[in-house]
C-alpha atoms as a PDB file:
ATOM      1  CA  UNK A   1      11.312 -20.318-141.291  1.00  0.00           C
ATOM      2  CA  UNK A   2       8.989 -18.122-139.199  1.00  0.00           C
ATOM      3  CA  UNK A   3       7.580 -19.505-135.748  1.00  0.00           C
ATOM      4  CA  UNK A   4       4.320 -19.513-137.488  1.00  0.00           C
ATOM      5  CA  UNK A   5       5.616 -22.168-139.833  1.00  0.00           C
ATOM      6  CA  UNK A   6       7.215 -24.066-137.114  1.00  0.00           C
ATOM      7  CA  UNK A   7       3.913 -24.338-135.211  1.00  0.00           C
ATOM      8  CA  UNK A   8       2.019 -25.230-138.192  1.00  0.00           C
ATOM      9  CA  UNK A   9       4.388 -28.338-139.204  1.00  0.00           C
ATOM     10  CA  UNK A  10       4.665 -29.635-135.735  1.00  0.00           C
ATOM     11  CA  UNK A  11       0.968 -29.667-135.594  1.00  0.00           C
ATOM     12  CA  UNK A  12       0.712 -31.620-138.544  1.00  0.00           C
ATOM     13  CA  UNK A  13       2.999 -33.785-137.507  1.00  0.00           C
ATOM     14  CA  UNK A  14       1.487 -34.833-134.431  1.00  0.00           C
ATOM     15  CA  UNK A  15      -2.231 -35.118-136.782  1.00  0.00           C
ATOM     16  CA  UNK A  16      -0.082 -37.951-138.672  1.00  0.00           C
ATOM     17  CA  UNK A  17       0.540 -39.931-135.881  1.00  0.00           C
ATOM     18  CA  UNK A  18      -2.974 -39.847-134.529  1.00  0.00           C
ATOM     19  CA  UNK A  19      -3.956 -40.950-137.649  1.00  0.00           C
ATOM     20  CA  UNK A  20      -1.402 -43.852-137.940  1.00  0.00           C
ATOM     21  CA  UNK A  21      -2.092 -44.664-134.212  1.00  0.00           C
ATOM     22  CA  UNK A  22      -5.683 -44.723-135.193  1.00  0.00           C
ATOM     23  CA  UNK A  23      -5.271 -47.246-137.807  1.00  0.00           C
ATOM     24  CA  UNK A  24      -2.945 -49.801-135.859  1.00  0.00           C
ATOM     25  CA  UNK A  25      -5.779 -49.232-133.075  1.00  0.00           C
ATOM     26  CA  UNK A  26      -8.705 -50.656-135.317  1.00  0.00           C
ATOM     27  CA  UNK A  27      -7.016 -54.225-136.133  1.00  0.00           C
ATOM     28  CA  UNK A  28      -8.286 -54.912-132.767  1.00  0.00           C
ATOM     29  CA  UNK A  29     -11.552 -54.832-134.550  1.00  0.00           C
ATOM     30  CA  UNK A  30     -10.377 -56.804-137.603  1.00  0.00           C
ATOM     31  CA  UNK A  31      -8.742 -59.610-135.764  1.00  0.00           C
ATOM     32  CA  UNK A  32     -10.346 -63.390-135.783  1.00  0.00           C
ATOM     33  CA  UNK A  33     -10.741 -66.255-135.259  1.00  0.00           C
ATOM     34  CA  UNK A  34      -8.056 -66.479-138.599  1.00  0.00           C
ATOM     35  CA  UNK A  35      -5.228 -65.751-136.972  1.00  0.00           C
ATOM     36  CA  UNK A  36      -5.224 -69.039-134.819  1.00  0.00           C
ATOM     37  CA  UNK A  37      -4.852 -70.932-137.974  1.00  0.00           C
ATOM     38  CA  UNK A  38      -2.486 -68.874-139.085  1.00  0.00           C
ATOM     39  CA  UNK A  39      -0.033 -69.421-135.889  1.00  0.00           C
ATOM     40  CA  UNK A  40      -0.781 -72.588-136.118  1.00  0.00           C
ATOM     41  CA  UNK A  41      -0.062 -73.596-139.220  1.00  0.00           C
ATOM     42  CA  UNK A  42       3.407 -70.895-138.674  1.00  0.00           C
ATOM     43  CA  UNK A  43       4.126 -72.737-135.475  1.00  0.00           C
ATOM     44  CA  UNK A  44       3.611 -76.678-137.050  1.00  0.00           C
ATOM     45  CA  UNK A  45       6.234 -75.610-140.309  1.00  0.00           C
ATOM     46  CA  UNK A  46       8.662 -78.443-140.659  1.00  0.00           C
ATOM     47  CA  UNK A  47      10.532 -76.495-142.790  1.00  0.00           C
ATOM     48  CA  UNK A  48      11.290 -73.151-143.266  1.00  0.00           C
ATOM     49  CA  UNK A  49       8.685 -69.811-143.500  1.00  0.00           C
ATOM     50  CA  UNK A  50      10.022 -68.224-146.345  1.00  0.00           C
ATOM     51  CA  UNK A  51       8.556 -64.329-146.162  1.00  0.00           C
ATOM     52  CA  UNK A  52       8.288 -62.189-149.711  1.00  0.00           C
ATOM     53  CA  UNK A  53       6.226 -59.278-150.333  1.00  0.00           C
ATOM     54  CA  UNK A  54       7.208 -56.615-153.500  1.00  0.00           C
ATOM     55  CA  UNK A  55       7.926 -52.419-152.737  1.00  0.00           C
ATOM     56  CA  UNK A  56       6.772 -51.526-149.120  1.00  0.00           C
ATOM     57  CA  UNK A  57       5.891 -55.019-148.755  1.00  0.00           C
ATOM     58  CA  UNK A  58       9.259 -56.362-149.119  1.00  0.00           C
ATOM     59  CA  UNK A  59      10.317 -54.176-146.293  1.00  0.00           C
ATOM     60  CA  UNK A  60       7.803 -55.463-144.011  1.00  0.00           C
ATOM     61  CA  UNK A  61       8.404 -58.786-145.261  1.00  0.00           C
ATOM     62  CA  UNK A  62      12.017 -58.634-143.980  1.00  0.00           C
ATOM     63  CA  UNK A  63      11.264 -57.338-140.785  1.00  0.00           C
ATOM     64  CA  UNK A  64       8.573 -60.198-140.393  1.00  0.00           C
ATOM     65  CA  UNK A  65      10.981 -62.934-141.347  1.00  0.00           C
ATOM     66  CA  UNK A  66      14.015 -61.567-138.918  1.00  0.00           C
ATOM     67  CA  UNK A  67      11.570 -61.217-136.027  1.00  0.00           C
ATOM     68  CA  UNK A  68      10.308 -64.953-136.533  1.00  0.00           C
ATOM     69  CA  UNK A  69      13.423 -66.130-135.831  1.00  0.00           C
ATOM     70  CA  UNK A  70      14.300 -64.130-133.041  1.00  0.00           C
ATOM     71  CA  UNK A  71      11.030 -65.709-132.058  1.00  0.00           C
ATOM     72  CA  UNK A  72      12.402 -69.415-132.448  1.00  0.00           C
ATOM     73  CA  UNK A  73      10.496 -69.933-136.095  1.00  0.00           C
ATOM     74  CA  UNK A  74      12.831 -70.834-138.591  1.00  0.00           C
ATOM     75  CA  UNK A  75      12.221 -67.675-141.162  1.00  0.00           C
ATOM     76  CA  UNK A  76      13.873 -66.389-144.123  1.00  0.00           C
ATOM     77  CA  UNK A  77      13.084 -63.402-146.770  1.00  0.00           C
ATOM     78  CA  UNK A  78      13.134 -64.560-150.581  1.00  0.00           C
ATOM     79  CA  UNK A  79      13.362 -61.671-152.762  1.00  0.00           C
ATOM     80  CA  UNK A  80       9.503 -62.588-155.453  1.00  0.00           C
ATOM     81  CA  UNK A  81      11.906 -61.049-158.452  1.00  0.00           C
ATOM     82  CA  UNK A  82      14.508 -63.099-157.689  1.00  0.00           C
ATOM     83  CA  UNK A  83      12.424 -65.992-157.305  1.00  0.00           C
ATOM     84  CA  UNK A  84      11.687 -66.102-160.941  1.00  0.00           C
ATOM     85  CA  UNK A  85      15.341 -66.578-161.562  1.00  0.00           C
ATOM     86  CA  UNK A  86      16.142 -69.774-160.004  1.00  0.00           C
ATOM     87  CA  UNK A  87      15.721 -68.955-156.054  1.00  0.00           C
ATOM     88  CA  UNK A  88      12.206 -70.756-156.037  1.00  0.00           C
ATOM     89  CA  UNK A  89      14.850 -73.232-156.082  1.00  0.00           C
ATOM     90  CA  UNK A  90      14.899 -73.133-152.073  1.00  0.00           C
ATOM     91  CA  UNK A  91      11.029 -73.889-151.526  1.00  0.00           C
ATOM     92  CA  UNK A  92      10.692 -77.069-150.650  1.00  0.00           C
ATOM     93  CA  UNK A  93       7.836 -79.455-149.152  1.00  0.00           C
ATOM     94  CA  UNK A  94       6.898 -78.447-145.250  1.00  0.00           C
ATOM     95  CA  UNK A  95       7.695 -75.120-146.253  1.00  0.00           C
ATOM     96  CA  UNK A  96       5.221 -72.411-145.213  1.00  0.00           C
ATOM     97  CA  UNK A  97       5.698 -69.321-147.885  1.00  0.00           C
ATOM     98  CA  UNK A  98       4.470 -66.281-146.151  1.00  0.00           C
ATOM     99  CA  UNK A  99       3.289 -63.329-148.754  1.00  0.00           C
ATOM    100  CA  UNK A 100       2.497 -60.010-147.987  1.00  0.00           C
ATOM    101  CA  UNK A 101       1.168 -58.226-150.415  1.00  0.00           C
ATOM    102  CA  UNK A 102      -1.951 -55.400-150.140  1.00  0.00           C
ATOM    103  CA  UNK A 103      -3.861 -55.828-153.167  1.00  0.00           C
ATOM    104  CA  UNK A 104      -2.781 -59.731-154.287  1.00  0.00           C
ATOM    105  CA  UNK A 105      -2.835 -58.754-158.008  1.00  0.00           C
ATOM    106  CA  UNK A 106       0.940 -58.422-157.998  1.00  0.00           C
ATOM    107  CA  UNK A 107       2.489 -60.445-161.030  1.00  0.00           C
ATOM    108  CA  UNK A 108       5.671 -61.453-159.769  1.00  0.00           C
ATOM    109  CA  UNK A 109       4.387 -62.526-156.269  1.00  0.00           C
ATOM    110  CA  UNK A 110       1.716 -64.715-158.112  1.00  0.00           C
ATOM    111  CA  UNK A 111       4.052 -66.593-160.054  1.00  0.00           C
ATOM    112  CA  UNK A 112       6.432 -66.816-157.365  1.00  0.00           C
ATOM    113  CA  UNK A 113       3.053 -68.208-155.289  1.00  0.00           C
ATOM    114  CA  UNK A 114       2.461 -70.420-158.437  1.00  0.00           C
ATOM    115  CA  UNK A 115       5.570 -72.285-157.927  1.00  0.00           C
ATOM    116  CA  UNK A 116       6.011 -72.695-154.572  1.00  0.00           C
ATOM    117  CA  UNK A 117       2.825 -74.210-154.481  1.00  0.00           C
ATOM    118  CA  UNK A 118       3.857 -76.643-156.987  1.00  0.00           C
ATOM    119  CA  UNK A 119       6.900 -77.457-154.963  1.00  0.00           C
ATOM    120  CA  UNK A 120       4.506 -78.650-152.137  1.00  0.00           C
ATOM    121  CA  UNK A 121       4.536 -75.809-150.194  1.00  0.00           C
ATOM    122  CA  UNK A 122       1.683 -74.223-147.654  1.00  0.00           C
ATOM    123  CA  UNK A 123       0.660 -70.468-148.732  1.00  0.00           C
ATOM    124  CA  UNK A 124      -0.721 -67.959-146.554  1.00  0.00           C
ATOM    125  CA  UNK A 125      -1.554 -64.504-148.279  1.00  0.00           C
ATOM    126  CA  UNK A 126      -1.427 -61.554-145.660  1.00  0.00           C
ATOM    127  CA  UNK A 127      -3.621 -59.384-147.746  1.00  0.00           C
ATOM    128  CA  UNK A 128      -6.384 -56.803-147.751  1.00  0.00           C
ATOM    129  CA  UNK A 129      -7.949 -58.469-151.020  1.00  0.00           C
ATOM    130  CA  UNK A 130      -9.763 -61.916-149.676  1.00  0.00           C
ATOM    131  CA  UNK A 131     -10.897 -62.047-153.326  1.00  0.00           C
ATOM    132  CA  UNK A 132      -7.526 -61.447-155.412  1.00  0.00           C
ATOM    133  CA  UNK A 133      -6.108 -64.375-157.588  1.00  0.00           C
ATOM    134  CA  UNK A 134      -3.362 -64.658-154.728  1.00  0.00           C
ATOM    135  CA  UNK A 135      -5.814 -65.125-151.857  1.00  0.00           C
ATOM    136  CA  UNK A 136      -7.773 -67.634-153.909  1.00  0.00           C
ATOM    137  CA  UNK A 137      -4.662 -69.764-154.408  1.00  0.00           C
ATOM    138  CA  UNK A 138      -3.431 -69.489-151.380  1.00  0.00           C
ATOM    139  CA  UNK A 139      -4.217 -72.429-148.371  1.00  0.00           C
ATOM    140  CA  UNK A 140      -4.804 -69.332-146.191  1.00  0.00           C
ATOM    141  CA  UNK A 141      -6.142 -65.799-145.899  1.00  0.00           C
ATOM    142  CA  UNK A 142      -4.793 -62.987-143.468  1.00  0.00           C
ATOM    143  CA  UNK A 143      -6.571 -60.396-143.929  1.00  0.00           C
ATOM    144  CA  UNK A 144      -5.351 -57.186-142.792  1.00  0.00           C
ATOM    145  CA  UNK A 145      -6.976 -53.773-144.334  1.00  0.00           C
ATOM    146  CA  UNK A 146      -5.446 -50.119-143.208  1.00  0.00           C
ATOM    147  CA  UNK A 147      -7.557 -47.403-143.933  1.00  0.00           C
ATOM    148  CA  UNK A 148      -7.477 -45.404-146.668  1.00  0.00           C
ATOM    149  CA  UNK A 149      -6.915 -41.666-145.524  1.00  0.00           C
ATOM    150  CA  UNK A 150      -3.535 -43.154-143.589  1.00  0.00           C
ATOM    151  CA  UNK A 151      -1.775 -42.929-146.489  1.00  0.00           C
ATOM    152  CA  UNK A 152      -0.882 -40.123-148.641  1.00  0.00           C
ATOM    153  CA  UNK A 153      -2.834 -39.950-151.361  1.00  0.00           C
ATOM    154  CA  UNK A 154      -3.757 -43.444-150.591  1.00  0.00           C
ATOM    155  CA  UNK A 155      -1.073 -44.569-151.886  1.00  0.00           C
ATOM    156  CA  UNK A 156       2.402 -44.166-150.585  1.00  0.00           C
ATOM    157  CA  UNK A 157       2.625 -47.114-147.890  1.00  0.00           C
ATOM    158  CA  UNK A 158       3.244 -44.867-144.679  1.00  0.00           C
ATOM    159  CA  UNK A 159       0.727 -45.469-141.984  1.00  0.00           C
ATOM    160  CA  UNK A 160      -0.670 -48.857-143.567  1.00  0.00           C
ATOM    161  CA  UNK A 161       3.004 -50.133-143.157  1.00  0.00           C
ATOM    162  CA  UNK A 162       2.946 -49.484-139.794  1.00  0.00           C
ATOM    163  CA  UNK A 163      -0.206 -51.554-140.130  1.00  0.00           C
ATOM    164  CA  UNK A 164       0.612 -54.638-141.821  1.00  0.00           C
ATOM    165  CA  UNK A 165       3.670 -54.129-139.453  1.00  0.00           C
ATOM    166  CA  UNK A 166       1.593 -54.280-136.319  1.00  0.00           C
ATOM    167  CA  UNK A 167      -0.254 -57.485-137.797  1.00  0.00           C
ATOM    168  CA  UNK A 168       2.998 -58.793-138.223  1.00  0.00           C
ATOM    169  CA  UNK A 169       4.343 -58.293-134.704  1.00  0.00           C
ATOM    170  CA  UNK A 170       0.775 -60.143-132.904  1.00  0.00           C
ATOM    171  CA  UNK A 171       1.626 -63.324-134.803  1.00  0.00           C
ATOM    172  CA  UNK A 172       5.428 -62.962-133.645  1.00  0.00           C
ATOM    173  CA  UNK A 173       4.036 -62.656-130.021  1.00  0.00           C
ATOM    174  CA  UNK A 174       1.945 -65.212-130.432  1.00  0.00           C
ATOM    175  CA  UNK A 175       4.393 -67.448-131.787  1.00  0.00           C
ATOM    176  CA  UNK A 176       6.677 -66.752-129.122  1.00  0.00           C
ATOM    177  CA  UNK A 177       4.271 -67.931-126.590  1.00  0.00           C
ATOM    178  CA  UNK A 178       2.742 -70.574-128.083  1.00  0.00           C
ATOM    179  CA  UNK A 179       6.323 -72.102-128.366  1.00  0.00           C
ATOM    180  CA  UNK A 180       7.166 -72.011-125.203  1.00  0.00           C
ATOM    181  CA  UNK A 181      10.790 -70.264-126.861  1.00  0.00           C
ATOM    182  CA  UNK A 182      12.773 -68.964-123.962  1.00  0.00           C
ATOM    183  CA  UNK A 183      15.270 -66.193-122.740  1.00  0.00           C
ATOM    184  CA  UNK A 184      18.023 -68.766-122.767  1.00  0.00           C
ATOM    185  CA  UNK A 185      17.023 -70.425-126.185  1.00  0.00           C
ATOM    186  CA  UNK A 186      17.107 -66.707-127.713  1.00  0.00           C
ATOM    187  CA  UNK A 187      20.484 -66.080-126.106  1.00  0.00           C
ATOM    188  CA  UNK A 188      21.929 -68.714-127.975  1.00  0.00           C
ATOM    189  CA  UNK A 189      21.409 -67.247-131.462  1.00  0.00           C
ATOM    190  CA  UNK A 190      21.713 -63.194-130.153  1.00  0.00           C
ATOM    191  CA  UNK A 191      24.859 -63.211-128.796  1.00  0.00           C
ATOM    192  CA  UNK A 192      25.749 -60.137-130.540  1.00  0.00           C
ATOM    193  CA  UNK A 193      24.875 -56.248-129.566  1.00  0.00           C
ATOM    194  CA  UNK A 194      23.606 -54.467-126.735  1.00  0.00           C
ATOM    195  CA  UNK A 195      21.149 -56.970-126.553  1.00  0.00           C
ATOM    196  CA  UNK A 196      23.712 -60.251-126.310  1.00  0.00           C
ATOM    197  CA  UNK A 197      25.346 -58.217-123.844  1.00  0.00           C
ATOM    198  CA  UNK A 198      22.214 -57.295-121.554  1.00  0.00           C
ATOM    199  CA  UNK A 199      21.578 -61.526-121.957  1.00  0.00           C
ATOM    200  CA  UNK A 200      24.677 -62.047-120.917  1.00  0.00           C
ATOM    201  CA  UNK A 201      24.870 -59.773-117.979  1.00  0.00           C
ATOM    202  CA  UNK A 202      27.567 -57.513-119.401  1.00  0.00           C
ATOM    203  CA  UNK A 203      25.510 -54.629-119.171  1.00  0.00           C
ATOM    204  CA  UNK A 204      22.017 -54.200-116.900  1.00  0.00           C
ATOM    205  CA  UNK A 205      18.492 -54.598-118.114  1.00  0.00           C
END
C-alpha cells in the first residue's frame, strides 16, 4: 500500500468519527422533558426491565440491560424471537419491557410488545418513529433519531448505534443518581475483574 493510500484512509477515518461525534453531539438538542418520565417510570419498576431490540438493536439492547444493573435497576435482555417461543413466559405484572427498535415496524418486536402488554406489563419504545404501530402501543415514547448520513448508506447501524447507545448511557446516569446506588452497593454484585479488584483495594484507582 503506497503512503498515498495510507494518508488517504487515515483521513477518512478520522471524517467518520467527526461525523459519529457529530451525531451523539445533537441529542443534546433532542433531549426533553420525556426522559424524566422515562427514569421515572425505569426507577419506580417493581419488577424487572426486561430490554429487547432485533439486529443492531439487540446489541444495544444488551449493553443497556447489563449497564442497568450495574446501575442498581434490576435489568435483563429477552431475546423478541425467542419471545414468541415461550420466553414471554417471564413478563410479568410491574414489569417495565424496554424496546429499542429504530423504525417500530419490526414484526417480531410488535408481537413480543403485544404480549407483554397483555401480561400487565409497562412499555416504553426507544424509537425514532413516534408514529409506528410500536410507539402507539406503547405507555411511552423515547424518541431518539441519528442522522441519516452517519450511517453507510443509511443503513448499516454504525454511527446511529453509537447513538441510541449514548441515549442509553444518560438514562443509566440518571438512574444511578436518582437512586442514590452507591460504590459499596455496586461492590457487592462486581466483585469480579479489574474492576472488583480496584473496589476492593487490590489494585489502585
Amino acid at each position: 500500500m503506497t503512503e498515498q493510500k495510507k494518508s488517504i484512509l487515515v483521513q477518512q477515518a478520522c471524517e467518520v468519527i467527526e461525523r459519529e461525534a457529530a451525531a451523539v453531539r445533537a441529542l443534546i438538542d433532542q433531549f426533553d422533558d420525556s426522559i424524566s418520565a422515562v427514569v421515572e417510570t425505569l426507577a419506580s419498576c417493581q419488577g424487572h426491565v426486561l430490554v429487547t431490540g432485533a439486529g443492531t438493536s439487540r446489541t444495544i439492547a444488551e449493553r443497556f440491560a447489563h449497564l442497568l444493573s450495574c446501575c442498581g435497576v434490576p435489568a435483563l435482555f429477552i431475546h423478541s424471537a425467542d419471545s414468541l417461543h415461550g420466553g414471554a413466559g417471564a413478563v410479568k405484572p410491574g414489569d417495565v419491557v424496554y424496546i429499542i427498535s429504530k423504525g417500530g415496524h419490526s414484526s417480531e418486536i410488535n408481537q413480543f410488545a403485544r404480549i407483554a402488554k397483555d401480561r400487565g406489563a409497562k412499555l416504553i419504545a426507544h424509537t425514532e418513529n413516534p408514529a409506528s404501530p410500536l410507539a402507539e402501543m406503547s405507555d411511552q415514547v423515547f424518541c431518539v433519531v441519528a442522522p441519516r448520513e452517519v450511517d453507510p448508506y443509511g443503513m448499516i447501524a454504525t454511527g446511529s448505534s453509537l447513538v441510541n447507545g449514548a441515549a442509553c448511557d444518560a438514562l443509566c446516569v440518571l438512574l444511578l443518581q436518582q437512586r442514590g446506588y452507591t460504590r459499596e452497593e455496586f461492590a457487592k454484585t462486581h466483585p469480579g475483574g479489574a474492576v472488583g479488584k480496584k473496589i476492593s483495594g487490590e489494585i489502585p484507582i
